[in-house]
Protein backbone atom coordinates (compact mmCIF):
# COMPACT_ATOMS: atom_id res chain seq x y z
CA UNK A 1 3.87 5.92 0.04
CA UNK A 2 4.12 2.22 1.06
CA UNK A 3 1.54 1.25 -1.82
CA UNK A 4 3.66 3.26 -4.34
CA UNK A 5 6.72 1.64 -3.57
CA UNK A 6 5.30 -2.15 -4.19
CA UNK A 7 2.81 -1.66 -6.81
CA UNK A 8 4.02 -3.71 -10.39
CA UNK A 9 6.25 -6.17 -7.86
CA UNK A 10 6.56 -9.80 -7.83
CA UNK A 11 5.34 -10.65 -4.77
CA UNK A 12 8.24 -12.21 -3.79
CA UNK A 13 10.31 -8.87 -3.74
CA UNK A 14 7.46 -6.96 -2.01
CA UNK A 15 7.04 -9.09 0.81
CA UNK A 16 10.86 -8.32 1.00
CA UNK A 17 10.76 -4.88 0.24
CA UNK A 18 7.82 -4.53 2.86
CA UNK A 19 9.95 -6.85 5.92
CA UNK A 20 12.97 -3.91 5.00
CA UNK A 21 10.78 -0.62 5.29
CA UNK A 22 10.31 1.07 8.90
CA UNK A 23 7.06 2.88 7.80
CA UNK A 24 4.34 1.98 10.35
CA UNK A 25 2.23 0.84 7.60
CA UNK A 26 4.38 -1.61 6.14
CA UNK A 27 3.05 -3.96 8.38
CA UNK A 28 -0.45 -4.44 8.18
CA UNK A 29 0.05 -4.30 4.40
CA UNK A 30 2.66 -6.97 4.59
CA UNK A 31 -0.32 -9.15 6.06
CA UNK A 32 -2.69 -7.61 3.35
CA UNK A 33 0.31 -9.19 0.82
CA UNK A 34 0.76 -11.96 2.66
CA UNK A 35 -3.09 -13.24 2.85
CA UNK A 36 -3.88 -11.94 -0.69
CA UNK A 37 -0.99 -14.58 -2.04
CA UNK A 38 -2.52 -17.59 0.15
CA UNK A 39 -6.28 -16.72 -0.74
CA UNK A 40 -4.81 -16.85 -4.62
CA UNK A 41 -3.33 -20.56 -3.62
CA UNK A 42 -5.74 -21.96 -1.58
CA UNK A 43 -9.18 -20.85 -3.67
CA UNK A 44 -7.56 -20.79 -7.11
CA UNK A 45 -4.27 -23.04 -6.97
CA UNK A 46 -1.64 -20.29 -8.11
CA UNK A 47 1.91 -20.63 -7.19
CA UNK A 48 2.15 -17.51 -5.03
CA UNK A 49 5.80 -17.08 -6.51
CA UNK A 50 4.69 -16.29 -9.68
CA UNK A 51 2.17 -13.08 -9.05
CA UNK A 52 2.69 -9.73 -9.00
CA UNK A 53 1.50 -6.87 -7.38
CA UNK A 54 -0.99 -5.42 -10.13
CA UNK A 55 -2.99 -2.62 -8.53
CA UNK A 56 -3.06 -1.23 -4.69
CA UNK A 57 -4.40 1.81 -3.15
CA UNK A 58 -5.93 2.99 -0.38
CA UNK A 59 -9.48 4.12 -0.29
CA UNK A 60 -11.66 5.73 2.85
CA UNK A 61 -13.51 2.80 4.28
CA UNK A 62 -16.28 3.27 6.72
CA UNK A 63 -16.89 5.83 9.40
CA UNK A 64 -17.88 5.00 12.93
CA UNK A 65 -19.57 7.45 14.94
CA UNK A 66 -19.27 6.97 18.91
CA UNK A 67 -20.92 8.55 21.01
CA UNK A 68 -20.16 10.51 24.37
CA UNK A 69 -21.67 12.37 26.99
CA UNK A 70 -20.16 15.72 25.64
CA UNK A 71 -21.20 18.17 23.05
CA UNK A 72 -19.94 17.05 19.88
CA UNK A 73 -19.43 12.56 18.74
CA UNK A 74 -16.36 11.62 17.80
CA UNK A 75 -15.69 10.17 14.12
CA UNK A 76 -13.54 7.15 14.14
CA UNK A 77 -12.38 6.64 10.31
CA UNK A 78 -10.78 3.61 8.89
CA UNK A 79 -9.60 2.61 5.59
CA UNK A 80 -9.93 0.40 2.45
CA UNK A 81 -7.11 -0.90 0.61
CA UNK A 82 -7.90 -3.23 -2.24
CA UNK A 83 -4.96 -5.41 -3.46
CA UNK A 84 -5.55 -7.10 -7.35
CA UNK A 85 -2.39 -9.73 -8.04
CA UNK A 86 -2.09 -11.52 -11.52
């Protein structure tokens, strides 16, 4: 729901749509925003005022299986969530 609401932003108004929200996820994809726009202006010299949230969704990402001294292992899962800005 978080990625719906800031998908086709600026980045400007995400990052202050995303400080407003009081989903649990709206913070570790605030720091998702938040380092996408400072890779794009320290490797390619954008102005991070003038991108925009083109595609994000989240993906599953890799599953860890731990171990323990019982019958069954437990399945950690995590996720991927690949950001594009223009």
């Amino acid at each position: 729901m978080v990625l719906d609401v800031i998908r086709g932003m600026e980045y400007t108004r995400a990052r202050d749509t995303l400080l407003h929200l009081d989903r649990g996820a709206a913070v570790p994809i605030g720091k998702l925003l938040h380092s996408c726009a400072a890779n794009a202006e320290h490797n390619d010299g954008l102005d991070p005022n003038e991108l925009f949230v083109a595609a994000c969704f989240a993906d599953e990402g890799q599953t860890l299986k731990r171990w323990r001294p019982r019958a069954r292992a437990v399945r950690r899962g995590s996720a991927s969530v690949p950001v594009t800005s223009r």
